[in-house]
N, C-alpha and C. Protein backbone atom coordinates (compact mmCIF):
# COMPACT_ATOMS: atom_id res chain seq x y z
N UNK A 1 -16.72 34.00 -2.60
CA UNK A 1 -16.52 33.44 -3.93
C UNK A 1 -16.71 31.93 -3.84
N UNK A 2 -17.60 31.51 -4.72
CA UNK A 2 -17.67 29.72 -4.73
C UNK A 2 -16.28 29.08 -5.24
N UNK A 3 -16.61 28.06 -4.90
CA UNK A 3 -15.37 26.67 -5.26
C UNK A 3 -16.21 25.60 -5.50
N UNK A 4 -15.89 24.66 -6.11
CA UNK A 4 -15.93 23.84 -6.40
C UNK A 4 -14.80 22.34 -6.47
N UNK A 5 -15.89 21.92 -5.67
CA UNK A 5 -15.09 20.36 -5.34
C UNK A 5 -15.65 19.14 -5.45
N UNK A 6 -14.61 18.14 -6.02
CA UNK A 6 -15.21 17.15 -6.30
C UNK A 6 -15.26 16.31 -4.52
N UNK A 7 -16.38 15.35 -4.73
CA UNK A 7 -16.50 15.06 -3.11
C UNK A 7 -16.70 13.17 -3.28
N UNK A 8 -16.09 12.22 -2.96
CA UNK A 8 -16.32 10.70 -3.08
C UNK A 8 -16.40 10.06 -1.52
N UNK A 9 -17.11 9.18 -1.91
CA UNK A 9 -17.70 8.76 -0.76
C UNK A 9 -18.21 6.99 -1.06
N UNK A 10 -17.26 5.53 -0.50
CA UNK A 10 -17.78 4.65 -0.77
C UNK A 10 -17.97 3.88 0.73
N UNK A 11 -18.99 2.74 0.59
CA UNK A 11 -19.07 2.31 2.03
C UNK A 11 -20.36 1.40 1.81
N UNK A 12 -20.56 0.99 3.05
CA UNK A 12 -21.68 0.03 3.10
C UNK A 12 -23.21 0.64 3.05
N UNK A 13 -24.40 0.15 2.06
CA UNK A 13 -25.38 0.46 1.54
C UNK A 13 -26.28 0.71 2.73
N UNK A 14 -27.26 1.89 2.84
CA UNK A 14 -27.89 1.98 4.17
C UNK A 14 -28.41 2.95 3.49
N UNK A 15 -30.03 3.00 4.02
CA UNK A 15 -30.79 3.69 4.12
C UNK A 15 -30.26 4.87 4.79
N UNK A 16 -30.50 5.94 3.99
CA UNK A 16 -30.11 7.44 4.92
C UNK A 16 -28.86 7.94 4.75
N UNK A 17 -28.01 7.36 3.71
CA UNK A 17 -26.41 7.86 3.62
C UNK A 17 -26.46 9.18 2.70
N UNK A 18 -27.74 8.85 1.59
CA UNK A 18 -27.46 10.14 0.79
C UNK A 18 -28.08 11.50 1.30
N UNK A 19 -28.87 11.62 2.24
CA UNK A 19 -29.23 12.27 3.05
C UNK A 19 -28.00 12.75 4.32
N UNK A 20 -27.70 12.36 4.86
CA UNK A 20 -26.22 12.66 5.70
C UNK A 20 -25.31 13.22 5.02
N UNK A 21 -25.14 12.76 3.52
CA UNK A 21 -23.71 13.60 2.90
C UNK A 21 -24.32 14.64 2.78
N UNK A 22 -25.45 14.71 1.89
CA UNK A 22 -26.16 15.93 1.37
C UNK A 22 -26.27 16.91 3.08
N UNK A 23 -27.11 16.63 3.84
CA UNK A 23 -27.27 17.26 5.03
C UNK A 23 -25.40 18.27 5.50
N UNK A 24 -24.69 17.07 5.16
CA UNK A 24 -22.96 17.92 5.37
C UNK A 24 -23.17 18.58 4.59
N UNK A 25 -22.82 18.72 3.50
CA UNK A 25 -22.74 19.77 2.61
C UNK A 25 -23.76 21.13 2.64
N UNK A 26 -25.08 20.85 2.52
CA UNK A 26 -25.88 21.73 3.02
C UNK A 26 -24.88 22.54 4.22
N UNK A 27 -24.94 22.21 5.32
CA UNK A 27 -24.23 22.38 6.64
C UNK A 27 -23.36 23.66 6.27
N UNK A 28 -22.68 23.27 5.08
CA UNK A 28 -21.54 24.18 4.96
C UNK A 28 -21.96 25.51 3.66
N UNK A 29 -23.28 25.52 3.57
CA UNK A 29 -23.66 26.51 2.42
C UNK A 29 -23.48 25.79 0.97
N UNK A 30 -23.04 24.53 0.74
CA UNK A 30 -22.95 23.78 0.08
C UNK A 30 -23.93 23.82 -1.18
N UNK A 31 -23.47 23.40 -2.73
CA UNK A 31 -24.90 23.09 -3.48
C UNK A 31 -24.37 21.13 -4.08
N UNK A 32 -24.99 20.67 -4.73
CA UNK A 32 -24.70 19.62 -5.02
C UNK A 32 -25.06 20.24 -6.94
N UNK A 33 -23.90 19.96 -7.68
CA UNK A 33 -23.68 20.80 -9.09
C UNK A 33 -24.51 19.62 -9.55
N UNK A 34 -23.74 18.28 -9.43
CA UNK A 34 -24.04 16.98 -10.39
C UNK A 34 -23.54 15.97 -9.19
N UNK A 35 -23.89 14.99 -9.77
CA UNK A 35 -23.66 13.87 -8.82
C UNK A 35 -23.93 12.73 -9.84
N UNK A 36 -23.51 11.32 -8.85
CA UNK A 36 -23.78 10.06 -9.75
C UNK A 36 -23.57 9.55 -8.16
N UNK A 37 -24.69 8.12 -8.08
CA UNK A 37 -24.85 7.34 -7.41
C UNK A 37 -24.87 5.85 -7.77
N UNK A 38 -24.55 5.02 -6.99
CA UNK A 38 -25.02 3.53 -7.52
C UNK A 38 -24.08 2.79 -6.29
N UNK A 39 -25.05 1.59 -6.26
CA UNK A 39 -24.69 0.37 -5.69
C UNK A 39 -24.10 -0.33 -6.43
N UNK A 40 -22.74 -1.11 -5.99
CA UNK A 40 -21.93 -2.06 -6.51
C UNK A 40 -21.26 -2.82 -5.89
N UNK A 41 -21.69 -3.82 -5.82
CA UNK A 41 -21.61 -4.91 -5.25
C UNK A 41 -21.44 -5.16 -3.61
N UNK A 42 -22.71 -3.98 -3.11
CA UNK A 42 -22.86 -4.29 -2.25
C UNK A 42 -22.61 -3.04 -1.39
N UNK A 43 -21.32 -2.33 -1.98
CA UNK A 43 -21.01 -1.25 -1.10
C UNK A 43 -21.78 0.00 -2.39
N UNK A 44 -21.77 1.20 -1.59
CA UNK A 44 -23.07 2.26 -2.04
C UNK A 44 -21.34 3.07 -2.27
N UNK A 45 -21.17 4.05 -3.82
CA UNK A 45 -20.36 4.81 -3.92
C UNK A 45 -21.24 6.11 -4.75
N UNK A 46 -20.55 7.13 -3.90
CA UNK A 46 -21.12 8.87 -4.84
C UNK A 46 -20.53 9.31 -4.93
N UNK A 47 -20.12 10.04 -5.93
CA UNK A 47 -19.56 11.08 -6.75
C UNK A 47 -20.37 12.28 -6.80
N UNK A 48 -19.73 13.24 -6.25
CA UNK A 48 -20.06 14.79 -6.73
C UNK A 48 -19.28 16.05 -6.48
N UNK A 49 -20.36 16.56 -7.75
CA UNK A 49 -19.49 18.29 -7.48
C UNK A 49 -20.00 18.91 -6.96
N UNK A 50 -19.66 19.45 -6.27
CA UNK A 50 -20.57 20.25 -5.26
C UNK A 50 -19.69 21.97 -5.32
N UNK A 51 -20.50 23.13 -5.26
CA UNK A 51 -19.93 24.32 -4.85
C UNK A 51 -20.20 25.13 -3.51
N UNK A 52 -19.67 25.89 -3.31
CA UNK A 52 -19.93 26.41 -1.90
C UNK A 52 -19.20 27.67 -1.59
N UNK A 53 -19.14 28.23 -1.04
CA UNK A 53 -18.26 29.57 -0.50
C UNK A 53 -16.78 28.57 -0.18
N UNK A 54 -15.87 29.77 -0.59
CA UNK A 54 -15.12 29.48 -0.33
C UNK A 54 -14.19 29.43 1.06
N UNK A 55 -14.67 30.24 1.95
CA UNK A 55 -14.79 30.58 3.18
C UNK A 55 -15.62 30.02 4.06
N UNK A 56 -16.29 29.12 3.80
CA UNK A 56 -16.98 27.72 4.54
C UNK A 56 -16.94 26.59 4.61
N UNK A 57 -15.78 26.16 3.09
CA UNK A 57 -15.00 24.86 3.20
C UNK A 57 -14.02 24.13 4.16
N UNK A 58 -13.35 24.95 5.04
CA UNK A 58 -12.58 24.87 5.45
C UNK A 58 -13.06 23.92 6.70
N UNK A 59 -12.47 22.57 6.67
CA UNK A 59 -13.25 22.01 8.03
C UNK A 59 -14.59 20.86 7.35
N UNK A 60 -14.94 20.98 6.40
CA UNK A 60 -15.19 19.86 5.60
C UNK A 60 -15.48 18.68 5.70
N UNK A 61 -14.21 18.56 5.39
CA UNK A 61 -14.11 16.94 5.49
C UNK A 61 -13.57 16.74 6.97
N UNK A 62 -13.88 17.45 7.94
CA UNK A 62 -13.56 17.19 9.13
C UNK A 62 -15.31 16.41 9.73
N UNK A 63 -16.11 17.16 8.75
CA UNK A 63 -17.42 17.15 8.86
C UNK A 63 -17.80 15.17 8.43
N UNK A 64 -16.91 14.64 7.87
CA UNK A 64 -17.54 13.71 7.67
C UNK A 64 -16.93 12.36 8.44
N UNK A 65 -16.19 12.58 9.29
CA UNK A 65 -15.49 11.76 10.72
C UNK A 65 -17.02 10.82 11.25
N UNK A 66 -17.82 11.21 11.62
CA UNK A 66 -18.78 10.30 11.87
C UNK A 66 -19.24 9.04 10.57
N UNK A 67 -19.50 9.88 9.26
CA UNK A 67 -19.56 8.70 8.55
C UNK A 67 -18.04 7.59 8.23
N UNK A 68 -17.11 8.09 8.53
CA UNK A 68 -15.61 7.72 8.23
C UNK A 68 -15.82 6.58 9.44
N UNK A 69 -16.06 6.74 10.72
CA UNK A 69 -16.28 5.80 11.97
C UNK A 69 -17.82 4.72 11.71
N UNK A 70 -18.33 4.98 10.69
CA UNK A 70 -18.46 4.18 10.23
C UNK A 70 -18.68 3.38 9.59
N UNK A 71 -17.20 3.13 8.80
CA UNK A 71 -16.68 2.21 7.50
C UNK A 71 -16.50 2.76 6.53
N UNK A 72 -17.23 4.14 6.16
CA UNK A 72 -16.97 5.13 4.88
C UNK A 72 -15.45 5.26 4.58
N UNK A 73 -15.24 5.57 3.10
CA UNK A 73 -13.87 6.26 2.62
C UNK A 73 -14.67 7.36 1.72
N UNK A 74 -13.79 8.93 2.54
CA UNK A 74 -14.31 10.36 2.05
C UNK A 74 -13.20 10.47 1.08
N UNK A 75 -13.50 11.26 0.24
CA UNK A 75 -12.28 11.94 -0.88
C UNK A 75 -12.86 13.13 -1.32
N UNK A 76 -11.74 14.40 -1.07
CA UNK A 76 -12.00 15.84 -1.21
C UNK A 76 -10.92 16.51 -2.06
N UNK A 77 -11.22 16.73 -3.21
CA UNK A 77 -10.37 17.23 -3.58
C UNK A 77 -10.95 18.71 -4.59
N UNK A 78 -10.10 19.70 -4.51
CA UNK A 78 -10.63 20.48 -5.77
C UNK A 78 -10.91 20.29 -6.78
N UNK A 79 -11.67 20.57 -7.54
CA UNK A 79 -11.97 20.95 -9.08
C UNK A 79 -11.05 21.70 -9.59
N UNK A 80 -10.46 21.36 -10.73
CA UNK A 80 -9.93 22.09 -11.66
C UNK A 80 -11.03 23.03 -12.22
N UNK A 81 -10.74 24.06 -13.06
CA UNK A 81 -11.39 24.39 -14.06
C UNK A 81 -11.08 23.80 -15.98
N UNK A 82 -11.95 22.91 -16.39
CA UNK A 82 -11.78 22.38 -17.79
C UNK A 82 -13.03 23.07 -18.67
N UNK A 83 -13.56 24.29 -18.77
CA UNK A 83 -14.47 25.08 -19.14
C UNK A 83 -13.63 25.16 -20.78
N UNK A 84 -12.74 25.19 -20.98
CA UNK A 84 -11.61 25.82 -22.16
C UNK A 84 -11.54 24.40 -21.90
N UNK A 85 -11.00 23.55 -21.67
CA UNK A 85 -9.99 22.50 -22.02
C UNK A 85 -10.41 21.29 -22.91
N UNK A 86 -11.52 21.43 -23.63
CA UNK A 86 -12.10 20.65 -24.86
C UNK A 86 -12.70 21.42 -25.70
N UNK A 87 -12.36 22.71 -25.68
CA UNK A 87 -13.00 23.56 -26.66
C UNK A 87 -12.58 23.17 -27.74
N UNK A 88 -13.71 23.01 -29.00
CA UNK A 88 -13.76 22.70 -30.14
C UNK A 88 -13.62 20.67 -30.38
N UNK A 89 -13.96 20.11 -29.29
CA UNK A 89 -13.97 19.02 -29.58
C UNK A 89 -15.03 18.61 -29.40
N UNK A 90 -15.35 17.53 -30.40
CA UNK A 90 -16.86 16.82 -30.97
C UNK A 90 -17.01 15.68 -30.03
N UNK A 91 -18.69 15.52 -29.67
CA UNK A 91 -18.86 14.86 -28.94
C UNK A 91 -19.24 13.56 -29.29
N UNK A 92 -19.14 12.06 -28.99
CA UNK A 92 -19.62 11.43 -29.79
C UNK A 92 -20.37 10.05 -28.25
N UNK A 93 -21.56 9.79 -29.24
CA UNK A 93 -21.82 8.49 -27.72
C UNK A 93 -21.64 7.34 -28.49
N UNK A 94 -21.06 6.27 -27.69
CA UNK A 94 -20.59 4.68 -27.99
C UNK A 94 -21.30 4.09 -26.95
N UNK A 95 -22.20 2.89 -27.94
CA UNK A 95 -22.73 2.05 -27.35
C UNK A 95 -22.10 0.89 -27.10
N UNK A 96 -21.91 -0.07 -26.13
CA UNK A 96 -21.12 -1.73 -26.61
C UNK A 96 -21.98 -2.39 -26.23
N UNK A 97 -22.52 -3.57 -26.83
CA UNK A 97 -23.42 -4.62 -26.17
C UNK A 97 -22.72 -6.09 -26.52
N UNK A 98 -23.09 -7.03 -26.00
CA UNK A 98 -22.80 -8.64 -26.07
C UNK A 98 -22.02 -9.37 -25.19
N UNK A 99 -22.16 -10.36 -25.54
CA UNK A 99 -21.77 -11.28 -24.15
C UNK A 99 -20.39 -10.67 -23.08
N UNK A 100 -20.64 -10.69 -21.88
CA UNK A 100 -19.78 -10.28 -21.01
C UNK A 100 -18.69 -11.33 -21.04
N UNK A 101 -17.74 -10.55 -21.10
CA UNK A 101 -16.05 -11.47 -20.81
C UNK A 101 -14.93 -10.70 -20.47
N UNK A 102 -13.51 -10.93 -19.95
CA UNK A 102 -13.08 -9.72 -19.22
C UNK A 102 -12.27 -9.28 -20.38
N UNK A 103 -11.75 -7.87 -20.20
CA UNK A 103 -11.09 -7.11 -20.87
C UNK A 103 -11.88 -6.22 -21.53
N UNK A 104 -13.28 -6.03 -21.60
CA UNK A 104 -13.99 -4.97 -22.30
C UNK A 104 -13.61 -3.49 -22.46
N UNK A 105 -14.09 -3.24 -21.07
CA UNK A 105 -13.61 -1.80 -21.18
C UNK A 105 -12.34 -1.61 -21.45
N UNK A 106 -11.11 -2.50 -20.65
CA UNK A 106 -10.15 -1.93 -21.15
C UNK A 106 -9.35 -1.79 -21.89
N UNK A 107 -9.78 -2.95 -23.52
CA UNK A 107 -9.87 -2.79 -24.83
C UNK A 107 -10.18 -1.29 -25.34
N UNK A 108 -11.71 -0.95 -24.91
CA UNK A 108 -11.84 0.19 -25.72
C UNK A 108 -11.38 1.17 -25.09
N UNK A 109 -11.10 1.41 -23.55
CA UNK A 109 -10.50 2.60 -23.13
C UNK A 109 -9.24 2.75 -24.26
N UNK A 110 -7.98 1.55 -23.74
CA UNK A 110 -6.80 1.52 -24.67
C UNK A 110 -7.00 2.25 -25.97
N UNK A 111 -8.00 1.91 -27.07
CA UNK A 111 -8.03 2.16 -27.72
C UNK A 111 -8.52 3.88 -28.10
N UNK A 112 -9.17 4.18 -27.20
CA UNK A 112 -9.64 5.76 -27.00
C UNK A 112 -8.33 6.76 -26.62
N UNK A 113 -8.02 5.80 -25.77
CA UNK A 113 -6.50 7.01 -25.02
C UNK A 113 -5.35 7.15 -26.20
N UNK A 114 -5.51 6.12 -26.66
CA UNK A 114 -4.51 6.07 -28.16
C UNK A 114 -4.61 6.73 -29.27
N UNK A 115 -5.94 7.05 -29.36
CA UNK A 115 -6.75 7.64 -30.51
C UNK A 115 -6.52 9.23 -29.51
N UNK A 116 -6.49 9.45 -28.30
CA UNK A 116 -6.15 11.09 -27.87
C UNK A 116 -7.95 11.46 -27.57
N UNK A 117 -8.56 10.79 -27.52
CA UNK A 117 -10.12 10.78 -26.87
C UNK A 117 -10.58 10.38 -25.50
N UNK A 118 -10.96 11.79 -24.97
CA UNK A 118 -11.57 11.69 -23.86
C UNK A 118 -12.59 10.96 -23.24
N UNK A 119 -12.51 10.19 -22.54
CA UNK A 119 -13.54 9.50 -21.56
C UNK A 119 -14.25 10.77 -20.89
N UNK A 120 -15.44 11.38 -20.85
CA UNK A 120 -16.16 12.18 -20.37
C UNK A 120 -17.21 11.11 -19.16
N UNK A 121 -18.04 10.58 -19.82
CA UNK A 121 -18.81 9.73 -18.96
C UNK A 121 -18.85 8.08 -19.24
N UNK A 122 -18.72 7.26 -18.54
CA UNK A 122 -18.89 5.78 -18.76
C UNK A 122 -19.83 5.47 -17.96
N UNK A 123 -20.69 4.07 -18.26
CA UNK A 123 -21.44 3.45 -17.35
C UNK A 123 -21.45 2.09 -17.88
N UNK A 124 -21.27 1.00 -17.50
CA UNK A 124 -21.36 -0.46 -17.44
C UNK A 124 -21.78 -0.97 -16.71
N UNK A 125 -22.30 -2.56 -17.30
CA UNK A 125 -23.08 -3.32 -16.43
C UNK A 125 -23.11 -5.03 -16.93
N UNK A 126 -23.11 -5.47 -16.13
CA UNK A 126 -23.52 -7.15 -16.74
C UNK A 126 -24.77 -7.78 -16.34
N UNK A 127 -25.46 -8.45 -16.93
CA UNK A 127 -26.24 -8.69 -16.38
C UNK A 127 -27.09 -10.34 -17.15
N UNK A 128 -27.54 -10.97 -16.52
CA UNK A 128 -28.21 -12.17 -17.21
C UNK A 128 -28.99 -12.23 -18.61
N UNK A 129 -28.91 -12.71 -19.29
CA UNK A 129 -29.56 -13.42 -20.35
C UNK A 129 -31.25 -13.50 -20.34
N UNK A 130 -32.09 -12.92 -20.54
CA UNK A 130 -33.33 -13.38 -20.58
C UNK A 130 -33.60 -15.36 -20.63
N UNK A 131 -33.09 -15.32 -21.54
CA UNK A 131 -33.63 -17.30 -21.61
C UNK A 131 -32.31 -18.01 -21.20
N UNK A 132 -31.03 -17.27 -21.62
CA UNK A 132 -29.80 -18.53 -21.04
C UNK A 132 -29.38 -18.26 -19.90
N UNK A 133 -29.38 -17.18 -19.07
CA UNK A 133 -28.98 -16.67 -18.28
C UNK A 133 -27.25 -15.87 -17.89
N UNK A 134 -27.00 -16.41 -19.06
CA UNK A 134 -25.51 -16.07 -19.63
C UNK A 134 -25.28 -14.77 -19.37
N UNK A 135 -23.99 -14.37 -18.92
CA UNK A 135 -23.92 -12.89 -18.79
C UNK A 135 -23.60 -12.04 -19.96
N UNK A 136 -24.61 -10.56 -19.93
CA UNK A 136 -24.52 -9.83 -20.59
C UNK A 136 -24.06 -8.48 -20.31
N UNK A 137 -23.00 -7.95 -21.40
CA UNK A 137 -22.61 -6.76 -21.19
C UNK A 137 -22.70 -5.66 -21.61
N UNK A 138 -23.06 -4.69 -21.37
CA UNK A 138 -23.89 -3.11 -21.98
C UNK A 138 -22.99 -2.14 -21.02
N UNK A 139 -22.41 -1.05 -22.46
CA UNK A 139 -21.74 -0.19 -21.67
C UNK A 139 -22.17 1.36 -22.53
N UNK A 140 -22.03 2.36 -22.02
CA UNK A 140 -22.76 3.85 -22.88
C UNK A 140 -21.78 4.54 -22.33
N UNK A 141 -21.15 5.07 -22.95
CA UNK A 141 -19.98 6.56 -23.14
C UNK A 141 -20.22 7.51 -23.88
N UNK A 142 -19.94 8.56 -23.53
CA UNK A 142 -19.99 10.39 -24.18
C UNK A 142 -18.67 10.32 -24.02
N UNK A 143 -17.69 10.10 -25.13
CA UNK A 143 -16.45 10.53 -25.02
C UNK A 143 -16.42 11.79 -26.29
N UNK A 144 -15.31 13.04 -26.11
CA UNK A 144 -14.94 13.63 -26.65
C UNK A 144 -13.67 13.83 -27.77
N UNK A 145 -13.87 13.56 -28.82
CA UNK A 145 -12.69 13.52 -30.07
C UNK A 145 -12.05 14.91 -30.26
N UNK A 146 -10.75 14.89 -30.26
CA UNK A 146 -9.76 16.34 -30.18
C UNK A 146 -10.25 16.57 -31.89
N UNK A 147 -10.02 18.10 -32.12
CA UNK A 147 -10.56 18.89 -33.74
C UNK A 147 -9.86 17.61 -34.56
N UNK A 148 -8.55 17.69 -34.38
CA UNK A 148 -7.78 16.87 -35.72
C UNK A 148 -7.63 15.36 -35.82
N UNK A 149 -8.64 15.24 -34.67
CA UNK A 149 -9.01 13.34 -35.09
C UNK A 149 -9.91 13.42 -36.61
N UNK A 150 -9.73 12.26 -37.21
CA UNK A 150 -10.23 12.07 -38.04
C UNK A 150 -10.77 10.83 -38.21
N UNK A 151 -12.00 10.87 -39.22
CA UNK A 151 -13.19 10.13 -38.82
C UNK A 151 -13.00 8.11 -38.77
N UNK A 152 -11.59 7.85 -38.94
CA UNK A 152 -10.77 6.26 -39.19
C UNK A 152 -11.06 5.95 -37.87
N UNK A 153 -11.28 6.90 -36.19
CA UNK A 153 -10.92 6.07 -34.90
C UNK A 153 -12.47 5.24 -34.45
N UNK A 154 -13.52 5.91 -35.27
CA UNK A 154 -14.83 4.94 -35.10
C UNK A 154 -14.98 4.24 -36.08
N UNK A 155 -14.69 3.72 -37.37
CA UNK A 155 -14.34 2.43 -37.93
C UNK A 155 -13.63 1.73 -37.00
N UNK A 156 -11.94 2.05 -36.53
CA UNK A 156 -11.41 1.19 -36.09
C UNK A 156 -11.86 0.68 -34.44
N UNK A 157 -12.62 1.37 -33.89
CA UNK A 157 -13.35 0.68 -32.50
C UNK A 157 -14.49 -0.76 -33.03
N UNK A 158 -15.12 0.13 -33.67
CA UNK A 158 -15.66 -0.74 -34.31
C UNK A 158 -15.56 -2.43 -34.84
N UNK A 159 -14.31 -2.17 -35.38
CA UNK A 159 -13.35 -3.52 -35.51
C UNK A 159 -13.16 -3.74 -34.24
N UNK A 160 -12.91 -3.85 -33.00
CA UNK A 160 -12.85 -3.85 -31.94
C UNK A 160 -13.54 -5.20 -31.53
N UNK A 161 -14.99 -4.28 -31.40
CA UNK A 161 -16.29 -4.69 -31.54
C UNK A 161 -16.43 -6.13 -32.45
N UNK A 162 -16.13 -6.09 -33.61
CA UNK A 162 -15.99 -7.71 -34.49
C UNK A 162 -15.10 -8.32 -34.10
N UNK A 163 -13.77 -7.97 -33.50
CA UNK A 163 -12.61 -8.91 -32.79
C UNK A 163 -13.08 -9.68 -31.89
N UNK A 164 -14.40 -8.61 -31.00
CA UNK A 164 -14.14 -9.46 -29.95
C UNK A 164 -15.76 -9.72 -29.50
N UNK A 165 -16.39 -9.77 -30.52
CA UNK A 165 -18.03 -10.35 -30.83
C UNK A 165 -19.37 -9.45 -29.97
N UNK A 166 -18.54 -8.10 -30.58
CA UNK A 166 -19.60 -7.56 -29.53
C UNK A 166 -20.16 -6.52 -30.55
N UNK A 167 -21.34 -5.80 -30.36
CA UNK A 167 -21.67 -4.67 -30.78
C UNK A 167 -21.47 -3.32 -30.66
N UNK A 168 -20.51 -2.65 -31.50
CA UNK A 168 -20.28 -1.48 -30.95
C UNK A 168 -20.42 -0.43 -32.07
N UNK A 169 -21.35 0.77 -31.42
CA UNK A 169 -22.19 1.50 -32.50
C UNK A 169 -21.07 3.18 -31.72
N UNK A 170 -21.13 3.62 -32.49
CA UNK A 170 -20.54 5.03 -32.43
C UNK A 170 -21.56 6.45 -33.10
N UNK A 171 -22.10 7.29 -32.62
CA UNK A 171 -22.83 8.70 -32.82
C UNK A 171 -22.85 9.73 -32.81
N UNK A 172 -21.86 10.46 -33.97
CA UNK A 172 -22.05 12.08 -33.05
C UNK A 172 -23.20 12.27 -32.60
N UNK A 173 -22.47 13.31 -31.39
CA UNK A 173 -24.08 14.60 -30.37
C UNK A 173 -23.63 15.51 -31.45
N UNK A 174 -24.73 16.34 -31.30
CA UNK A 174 -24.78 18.00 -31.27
C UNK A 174 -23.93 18.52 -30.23
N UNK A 175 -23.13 19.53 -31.16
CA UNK A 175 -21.94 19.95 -30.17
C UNK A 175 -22.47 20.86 -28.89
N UNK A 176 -23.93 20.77 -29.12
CA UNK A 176 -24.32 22.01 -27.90
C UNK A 176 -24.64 20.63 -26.25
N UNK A 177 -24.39 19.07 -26.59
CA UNK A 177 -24.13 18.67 -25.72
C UNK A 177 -22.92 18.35 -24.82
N UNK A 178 -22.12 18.79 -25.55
CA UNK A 178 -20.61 19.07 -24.66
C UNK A 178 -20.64 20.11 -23.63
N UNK A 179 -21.45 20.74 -23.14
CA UNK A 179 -21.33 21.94 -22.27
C UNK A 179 -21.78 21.51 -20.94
C-alpha cells in the first residue's frame, strides 16, 4: 500500500543535489507526486511529496546521512490526508505588486487567517527596478475561501493593498482547479 510523505531538504547550492535526493527516493520504490525547488539566498531548499510502498519507507531518512554530513537539513514527515478537508471551498488567485518594504506578506497572511482562508500556494520575490533599481515586490497565491465567506474579504485585502501602496488584484479559479 503507498504512503505518502512530505520530504524537505535545505543546504548549500551544488550541482547534482536534485539528482541524489531523487536517486534516494527512487532507491526506495519512491515516486516524486509534486515538488517545488528554488535557490534562496544562496542555500538550495525542496519540498516534496513523494509516495512509495509502505513497506520500503522504513530506513529512509537513514538514506540521507551522507547528504546530512554534508551540511544538509532532511525533514520527513507524513502526509495527512486533506482530499475532504476543503471540500466546497472556492479557489481564488491574489496577485501583489509594488515597491518592496517589510511586513508584506505578513499583512496579507494576517489578514487571510482572519478572514478563515487558506494559504494553498505562495511565491514571492524582490527584485530591482528596471531604471531606479529600487526594490520590487511580486507575490502570487491560490488561496482557498471556506463556503460561508462572503465576497467583503477581497474588497477588504484590497484596501490592504491602498494602505500600504501596493497592487493587489484578487480572481476566482474554476473550482475544477482546487483538485
Amino acid at each position: 500500500m503507498p504512503r505518502n510523505i512530505v520530504l524537505t531538504l535545505t543546504g548549500p547550492d551544488r550541482v547534482g543535489v536534485v539528482e541524489e535526493v531523487t536517486r534516494l527516493v527512487l532507491g526506495r520504490g519512491g515516486n516524486v507526486e509534486s515538488s517545488r525547488m528554488a535557490r534562496l539566498g544562496g542555500e538550495f531548499a525542496v519540498l516534496m511529496l513523494i509516495s512509495a510502498p509502505e513497506s520500503r519507507l522504513e530506513g529512509l531518512e537513514g538514506d540521507f546521512e551522507g547528504l546530512k554530513a554534508k551540511g544538509y537539513t532532511v525533514g520527513i514527515a507524513q502526509a495527512g490526508s486533506t482530499a475532504q478537508e476543503h471540500e466546497g471551498w472556492s479557489p481564488y488567485h491574489i496577485a501583489v505588486d509594488g515597491a518592496d518594504h517589510e511586513g508584506i506578506i505578513h499583512e496579507v497572511a494576517r489578514y487571510l487567517a482572519a478572514h478563515g482562508i487558506s494559504i494553498e500556494e505562495m511565491d514571492s520575490e524582490s527584485s530591482p527596478a528596471p531604471t531606479s533599481g529600487a526594490p520590487l515586490f511580486s507575490m502570487r497565491a491560490l488561496v482557498l475561501a471556506p463556503p460561508d465567506a462572503d465576497d467583503s474579504w477581497s474588497a477588504g485585502i484590497r484596501e490592504i493593498g491602498d494602505r500600504l501602496n501596493l497592487e493587489i488584484e484578487v480572481e476566482p479559479l474554476p473550482l475544477d482547479l482546487q483538485d
